[in-house]
PDB file of N, CA and C in Angstrom:
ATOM      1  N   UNK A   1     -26.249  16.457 -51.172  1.00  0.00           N
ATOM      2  CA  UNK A   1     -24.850  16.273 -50.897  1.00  0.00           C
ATOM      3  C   UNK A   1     -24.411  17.048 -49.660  1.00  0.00           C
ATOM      4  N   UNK A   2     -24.835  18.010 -49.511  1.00  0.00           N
ATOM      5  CA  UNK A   2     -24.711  18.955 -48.522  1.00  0.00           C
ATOM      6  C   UNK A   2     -24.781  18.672 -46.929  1.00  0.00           C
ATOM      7  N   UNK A   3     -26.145  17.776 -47.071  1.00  0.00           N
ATOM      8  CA  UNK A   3     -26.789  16.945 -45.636  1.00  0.00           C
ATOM      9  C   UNK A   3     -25.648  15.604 -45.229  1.00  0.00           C
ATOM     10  N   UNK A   4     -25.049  15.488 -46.548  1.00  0.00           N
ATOM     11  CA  UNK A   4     -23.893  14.170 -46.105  1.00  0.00           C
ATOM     12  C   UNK A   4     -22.629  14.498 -45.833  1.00  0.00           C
ATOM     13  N   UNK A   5     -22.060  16.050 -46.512  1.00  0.00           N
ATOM     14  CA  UNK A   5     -20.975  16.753 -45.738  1.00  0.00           C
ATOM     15  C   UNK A   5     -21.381  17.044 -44.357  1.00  0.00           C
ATOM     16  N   UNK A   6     -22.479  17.088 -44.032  1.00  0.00           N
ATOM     17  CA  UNK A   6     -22.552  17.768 -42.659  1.00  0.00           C
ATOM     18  C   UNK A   6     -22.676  16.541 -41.654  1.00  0.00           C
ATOM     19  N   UNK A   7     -23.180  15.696 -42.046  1.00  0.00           N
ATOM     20  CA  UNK A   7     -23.177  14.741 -41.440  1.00  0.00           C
ATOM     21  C   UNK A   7     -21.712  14.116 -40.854  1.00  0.00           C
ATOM     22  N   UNK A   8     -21.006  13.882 -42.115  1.00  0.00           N
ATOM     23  CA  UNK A   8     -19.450  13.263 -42.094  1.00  0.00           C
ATOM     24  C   UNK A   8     -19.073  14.563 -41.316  1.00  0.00           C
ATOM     25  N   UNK A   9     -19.143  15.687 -41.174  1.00  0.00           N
ATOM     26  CA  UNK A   9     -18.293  16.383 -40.308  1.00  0.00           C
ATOM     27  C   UNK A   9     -18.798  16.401 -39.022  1.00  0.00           C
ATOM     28  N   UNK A  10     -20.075  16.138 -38.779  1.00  0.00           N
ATOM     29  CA  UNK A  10     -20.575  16.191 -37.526  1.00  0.00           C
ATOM     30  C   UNK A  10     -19.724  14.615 -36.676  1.00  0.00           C
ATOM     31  N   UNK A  11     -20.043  13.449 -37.481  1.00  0.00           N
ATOM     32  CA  UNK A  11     -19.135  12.086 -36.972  1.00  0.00           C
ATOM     33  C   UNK A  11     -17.833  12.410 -36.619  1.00  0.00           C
ATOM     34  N   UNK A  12     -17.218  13.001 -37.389  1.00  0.00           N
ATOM     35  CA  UNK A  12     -15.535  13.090 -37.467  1.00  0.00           C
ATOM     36  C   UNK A  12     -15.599  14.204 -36.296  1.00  0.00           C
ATOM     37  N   UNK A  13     -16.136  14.844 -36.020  1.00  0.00           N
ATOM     38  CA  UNK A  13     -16.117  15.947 -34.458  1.00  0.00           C
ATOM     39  C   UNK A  13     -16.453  15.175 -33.486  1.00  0.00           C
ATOM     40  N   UNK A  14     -17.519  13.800 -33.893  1.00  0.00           N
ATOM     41  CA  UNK A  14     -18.476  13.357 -32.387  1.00  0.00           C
ATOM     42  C   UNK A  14     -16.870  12.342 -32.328  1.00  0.00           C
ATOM     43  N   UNK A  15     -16.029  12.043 -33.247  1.00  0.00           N
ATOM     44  CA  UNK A  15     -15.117  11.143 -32.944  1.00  0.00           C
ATOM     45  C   UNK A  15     -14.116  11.346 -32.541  1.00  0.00           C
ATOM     46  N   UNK A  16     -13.993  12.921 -32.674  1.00  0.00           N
ATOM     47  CA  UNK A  16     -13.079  13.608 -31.643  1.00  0.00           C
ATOM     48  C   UNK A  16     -12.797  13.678 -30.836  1.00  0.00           C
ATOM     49  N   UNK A  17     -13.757  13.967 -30.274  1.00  0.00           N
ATOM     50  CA  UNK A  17     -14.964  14.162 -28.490  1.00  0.00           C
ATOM     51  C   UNK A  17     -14.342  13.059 -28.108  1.00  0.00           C
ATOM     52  N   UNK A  18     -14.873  12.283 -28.584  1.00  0.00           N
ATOM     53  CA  UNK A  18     -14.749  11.071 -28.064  1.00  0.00           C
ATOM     54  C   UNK A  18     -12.933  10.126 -27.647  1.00  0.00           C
ATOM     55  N   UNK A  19     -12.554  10.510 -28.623  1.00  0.00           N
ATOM     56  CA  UNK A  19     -10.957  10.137 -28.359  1.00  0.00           C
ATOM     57  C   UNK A  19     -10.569  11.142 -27.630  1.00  0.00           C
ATOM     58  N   UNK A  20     -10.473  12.563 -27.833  1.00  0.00           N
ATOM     59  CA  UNK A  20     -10.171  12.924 -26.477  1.00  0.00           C
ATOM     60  C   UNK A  20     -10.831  12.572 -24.786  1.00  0.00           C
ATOM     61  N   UNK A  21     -12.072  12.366 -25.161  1.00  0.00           N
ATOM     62  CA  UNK A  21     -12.283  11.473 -23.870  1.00  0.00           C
ATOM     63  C   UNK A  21     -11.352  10.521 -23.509  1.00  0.00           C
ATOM     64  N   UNK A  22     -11.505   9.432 -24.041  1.00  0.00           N
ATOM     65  CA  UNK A  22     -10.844   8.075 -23.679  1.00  0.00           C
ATOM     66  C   UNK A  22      -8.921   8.663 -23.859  1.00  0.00           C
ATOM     67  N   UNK A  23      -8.528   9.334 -24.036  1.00  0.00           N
ATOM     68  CA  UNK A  23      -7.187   9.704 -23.805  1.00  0.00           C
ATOM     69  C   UNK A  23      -6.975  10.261 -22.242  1.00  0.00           C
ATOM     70  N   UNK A  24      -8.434  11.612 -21.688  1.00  0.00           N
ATOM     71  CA  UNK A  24      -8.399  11.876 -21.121  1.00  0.00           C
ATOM     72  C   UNK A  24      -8.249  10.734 -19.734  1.00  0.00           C
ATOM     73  N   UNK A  25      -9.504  10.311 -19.662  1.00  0.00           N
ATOM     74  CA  UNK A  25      -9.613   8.718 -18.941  1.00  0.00           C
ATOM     75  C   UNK A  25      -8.567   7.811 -18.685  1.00  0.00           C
ATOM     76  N   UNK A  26      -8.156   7.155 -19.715  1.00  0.00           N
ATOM     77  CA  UNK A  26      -6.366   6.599 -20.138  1.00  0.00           C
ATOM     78  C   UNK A  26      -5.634   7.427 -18.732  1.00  0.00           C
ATOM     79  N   UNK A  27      -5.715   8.479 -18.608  1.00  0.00           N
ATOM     80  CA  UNK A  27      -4.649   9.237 -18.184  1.00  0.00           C
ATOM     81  C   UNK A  27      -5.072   9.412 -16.427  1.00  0.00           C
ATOM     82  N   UNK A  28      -6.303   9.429 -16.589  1.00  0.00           N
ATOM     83  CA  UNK A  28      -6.708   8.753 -14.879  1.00  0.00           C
ATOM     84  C   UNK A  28      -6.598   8.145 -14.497  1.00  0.00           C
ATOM     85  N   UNK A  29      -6.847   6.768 -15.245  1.00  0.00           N
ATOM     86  CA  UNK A  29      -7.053   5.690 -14.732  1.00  0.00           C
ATOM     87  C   UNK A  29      -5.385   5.231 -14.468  1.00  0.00           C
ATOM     88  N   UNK A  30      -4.434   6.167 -14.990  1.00  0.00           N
ATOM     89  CA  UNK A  30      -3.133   5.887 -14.917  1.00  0.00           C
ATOM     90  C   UNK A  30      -2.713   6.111 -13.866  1.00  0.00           C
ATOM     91  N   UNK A  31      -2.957   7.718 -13.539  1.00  0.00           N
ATOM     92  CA  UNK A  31      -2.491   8.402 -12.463  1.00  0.00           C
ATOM     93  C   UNK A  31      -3.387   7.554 -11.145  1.00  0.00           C
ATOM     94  N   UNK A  32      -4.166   7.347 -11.212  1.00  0.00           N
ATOM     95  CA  UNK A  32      -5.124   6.157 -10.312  1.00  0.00           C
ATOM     96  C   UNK A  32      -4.274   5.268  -9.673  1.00  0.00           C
ATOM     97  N   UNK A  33      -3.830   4.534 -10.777  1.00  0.00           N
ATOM     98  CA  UNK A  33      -3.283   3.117 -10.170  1.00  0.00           C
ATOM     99  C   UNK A  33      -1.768   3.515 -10.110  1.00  0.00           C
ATOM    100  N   UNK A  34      -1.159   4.632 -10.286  1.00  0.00           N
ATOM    101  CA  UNK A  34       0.011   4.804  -9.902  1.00  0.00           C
ATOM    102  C   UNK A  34      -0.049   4.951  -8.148  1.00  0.00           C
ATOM    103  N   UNK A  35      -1.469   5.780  -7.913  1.00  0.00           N
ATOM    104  CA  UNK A  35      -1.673   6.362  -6.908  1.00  0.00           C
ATOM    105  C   UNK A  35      -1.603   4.992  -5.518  1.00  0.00           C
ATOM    106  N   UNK A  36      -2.752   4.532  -6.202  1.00  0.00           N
ATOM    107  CA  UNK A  36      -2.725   2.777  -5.548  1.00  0.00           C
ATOM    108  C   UNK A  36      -1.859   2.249  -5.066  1.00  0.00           C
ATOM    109  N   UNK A  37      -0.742   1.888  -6.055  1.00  0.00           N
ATOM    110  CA  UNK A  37       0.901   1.170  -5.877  1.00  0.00           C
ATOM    111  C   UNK A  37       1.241   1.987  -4.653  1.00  0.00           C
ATOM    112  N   UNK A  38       1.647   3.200  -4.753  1.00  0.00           N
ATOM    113  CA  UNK A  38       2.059   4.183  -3.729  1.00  0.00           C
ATOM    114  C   UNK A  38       1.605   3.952  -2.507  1.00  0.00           C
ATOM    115  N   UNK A  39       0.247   4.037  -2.420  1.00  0.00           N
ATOM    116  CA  UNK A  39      -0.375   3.754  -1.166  1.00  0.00           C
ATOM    117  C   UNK A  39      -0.079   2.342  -0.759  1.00  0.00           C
ATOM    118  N   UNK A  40      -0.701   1.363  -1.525  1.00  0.00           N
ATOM    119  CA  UNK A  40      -0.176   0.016  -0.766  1.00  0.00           C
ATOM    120  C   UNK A  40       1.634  -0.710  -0.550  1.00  0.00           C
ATOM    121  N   UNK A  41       2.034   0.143  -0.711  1.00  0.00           N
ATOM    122  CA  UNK A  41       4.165   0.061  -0.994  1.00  0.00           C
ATOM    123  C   UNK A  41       3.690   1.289   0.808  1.00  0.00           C
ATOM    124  N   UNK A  42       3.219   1.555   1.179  1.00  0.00           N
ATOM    125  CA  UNK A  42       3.209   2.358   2.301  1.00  0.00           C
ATOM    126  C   UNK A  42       2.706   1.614   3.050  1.00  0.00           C
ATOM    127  N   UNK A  43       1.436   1.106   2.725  1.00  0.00           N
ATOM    128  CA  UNK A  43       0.946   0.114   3.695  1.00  0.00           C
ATOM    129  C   UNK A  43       1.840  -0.774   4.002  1.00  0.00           C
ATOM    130  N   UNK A  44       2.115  -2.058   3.245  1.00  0.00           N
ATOM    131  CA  UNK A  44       2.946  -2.490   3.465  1.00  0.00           C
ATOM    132  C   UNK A  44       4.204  -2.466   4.460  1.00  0.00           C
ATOM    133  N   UNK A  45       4.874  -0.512   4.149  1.00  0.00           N
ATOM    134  CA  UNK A  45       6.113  -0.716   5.080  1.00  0.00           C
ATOM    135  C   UNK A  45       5.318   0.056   6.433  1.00  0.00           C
ATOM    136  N   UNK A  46       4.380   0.263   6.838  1.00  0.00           N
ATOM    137  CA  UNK A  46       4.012   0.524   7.792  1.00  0.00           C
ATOM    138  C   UNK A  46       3.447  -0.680   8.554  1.00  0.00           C
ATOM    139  N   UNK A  47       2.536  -1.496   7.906  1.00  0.00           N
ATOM    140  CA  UNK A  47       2.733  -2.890   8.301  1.00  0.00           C
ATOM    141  C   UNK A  47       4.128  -3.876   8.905  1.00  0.00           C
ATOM    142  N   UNK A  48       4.605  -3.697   8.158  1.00  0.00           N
ATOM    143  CA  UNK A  48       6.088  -4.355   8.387  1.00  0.00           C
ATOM    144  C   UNK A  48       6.767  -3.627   9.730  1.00  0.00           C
ATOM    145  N   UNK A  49       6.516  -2.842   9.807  1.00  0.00           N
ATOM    146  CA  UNK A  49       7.001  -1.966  10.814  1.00  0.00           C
ATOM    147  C   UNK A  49       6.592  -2.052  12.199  1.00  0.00           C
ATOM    148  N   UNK A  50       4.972  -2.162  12.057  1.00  0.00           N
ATOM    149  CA  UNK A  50       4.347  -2.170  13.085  1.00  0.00           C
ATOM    150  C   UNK A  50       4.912  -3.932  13.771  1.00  0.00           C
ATOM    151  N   UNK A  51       4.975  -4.981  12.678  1.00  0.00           N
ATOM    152  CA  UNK A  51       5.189  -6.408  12.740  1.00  0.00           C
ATOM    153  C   UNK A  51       6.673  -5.998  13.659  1.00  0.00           C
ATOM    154  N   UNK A  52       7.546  -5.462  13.116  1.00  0.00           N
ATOM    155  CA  UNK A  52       9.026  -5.629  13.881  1.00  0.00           C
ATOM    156  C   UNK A  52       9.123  -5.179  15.029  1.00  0.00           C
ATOM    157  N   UNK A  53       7.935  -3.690  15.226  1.00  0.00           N
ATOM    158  CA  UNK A  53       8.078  -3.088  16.058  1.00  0.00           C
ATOM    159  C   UNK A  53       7.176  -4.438  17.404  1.00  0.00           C
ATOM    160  N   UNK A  54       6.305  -5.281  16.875  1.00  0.00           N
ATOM    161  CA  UNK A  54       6.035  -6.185  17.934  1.00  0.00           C
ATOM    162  C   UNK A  54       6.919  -6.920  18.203  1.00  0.00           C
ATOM    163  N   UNK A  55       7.651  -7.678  17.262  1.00  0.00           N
ATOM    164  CA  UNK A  55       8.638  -8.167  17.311  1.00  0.00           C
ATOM    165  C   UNK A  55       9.382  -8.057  18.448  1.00  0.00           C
ATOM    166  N   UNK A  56      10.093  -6.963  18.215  1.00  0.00           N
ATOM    167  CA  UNK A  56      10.600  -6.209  19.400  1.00  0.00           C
ATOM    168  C   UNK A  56      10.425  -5.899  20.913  1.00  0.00           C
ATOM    169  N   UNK A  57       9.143  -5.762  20.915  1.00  0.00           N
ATOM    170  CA  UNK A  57       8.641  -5.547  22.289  1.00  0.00           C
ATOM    171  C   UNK A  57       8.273  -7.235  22.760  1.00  0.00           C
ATOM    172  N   UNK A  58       7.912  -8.348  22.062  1.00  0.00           N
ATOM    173  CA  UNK A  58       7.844  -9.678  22.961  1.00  0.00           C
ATOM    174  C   UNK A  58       9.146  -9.813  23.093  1.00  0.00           C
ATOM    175  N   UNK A  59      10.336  -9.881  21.812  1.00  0.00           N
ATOM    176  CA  UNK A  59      11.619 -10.623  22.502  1.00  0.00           C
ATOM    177  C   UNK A  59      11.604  -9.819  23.985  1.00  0.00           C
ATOM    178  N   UNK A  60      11.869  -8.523  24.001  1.00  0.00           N
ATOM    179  CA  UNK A  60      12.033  -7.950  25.129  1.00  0.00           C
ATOM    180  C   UNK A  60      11.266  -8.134  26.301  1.00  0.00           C
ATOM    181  N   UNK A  61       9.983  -8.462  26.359  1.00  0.00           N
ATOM    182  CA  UNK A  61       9.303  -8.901  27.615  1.00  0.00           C
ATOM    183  C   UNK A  61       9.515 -10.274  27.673  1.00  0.00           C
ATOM    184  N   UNK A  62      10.049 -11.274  26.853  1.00  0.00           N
ATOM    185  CA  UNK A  62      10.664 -12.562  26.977  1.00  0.00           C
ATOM    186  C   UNK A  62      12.193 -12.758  27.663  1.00  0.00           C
ATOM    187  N   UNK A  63      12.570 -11.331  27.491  1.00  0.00           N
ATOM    188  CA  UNK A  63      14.129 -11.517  28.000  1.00  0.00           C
ATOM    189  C   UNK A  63      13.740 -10.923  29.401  1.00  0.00           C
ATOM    190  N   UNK A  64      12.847 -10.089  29.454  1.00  0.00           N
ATOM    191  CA  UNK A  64      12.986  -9.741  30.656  1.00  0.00           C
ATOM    192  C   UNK A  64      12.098 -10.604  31.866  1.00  0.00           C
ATOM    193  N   UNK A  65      11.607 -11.812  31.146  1.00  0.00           N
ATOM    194  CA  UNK A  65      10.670 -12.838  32.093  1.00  0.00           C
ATOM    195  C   UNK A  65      11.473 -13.734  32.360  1.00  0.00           C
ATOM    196  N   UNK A  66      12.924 -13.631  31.349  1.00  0.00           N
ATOM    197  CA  UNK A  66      13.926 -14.744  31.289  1.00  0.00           C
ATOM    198  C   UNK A  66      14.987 -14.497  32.399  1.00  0.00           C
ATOM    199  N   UNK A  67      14.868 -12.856  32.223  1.00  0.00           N
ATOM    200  CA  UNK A  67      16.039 -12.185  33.423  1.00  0.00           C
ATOM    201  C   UNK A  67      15.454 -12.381  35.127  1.00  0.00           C
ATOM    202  N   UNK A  68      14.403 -12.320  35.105  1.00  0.00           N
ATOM    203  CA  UNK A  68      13.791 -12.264  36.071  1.00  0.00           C
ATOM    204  C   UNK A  68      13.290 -14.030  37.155  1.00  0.00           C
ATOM    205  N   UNK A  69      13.032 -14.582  36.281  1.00  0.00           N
ATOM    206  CA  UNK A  69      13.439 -15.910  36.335  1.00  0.00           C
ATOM    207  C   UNK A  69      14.649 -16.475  37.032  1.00  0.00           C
ATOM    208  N   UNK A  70      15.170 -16.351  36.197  1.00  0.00           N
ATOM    209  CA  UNK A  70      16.779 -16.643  36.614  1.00  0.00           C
ATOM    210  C   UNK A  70      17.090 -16.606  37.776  1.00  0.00           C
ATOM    211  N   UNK A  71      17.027 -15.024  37.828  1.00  0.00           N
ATOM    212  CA  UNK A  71      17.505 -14.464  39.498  1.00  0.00           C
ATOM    213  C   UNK A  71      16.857 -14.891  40.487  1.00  0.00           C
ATOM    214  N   UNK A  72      15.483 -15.273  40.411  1.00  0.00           N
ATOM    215  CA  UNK A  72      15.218 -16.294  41.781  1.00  0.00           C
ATOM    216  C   UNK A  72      15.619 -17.545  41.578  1.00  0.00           C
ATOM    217  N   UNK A  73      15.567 -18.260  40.904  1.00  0.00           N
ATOM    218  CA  UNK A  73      15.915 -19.772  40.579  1.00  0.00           C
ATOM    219  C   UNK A  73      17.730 -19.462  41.616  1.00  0.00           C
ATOM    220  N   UNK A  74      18.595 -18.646  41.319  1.00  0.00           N
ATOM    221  CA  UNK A  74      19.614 -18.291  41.633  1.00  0.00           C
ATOM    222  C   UNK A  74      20.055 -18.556  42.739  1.00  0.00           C
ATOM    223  N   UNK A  75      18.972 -17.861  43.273  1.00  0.00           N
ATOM    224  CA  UNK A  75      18.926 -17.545  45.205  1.00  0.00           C
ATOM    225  C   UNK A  75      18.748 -18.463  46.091  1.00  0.00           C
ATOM    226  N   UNK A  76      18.303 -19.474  45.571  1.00  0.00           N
ATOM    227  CA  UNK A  76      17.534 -20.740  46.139  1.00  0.00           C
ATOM    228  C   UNK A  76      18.222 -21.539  46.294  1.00  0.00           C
ATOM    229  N   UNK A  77      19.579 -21.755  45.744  1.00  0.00           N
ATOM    230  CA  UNK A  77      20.523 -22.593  45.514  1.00  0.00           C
ATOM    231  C   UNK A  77      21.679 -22.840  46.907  1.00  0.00           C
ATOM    232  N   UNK A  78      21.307 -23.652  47.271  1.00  0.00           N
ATOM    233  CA  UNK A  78      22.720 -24.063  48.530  1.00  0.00           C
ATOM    234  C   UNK A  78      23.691 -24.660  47.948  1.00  0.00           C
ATOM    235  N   UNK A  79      24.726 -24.672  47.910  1.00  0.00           N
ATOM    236  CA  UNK A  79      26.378 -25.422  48.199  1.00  0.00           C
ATOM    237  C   UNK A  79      26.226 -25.760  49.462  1.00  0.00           C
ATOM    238  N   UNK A  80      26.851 -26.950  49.280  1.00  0.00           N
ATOM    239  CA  UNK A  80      27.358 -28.217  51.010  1.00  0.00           C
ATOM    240  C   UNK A  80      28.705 -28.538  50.847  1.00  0.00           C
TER     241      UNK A  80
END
């Protein structure tokens, strides 16, 4: 009887172990993919950013090919 108390207490400890493992884990794998979200919600607005910030710089070399344009087309022009 003795060898089967020890036994059942040895399981009920190895099942301990063990759930505190997988709680422990649980709790990584949490902080993990919290970590993830975070990072790609950054990517993202740094992406987006970099996108506007091009954005930005063609309208502007478009306005300024547009400004530049112009002003000779301008010059060329006679009235009679």
């Amino acid at each position: 009887m003795t060898s089967q108390r020890d036994r059942i207490a040895n399981l009920e400890s190895r099942v301990e172990e063990l759930d505190a493992t997988i709680r422990g884990l649980t709790e990584e794998l949490v902080d993990a993919n919290q970590r993830l979200r975070e990072l790609e919600a950054e990517q993202e607005s740094n992406e987006s950013t970099e996108v506007e910030e091009a954005k930005t710089e063609e309208s502007k070399d478009e306005t300024d090919d547009n400004d530049e344009g112009t002003s000779g087309l301008g010059d060329d022009i006679i009235v009679a």
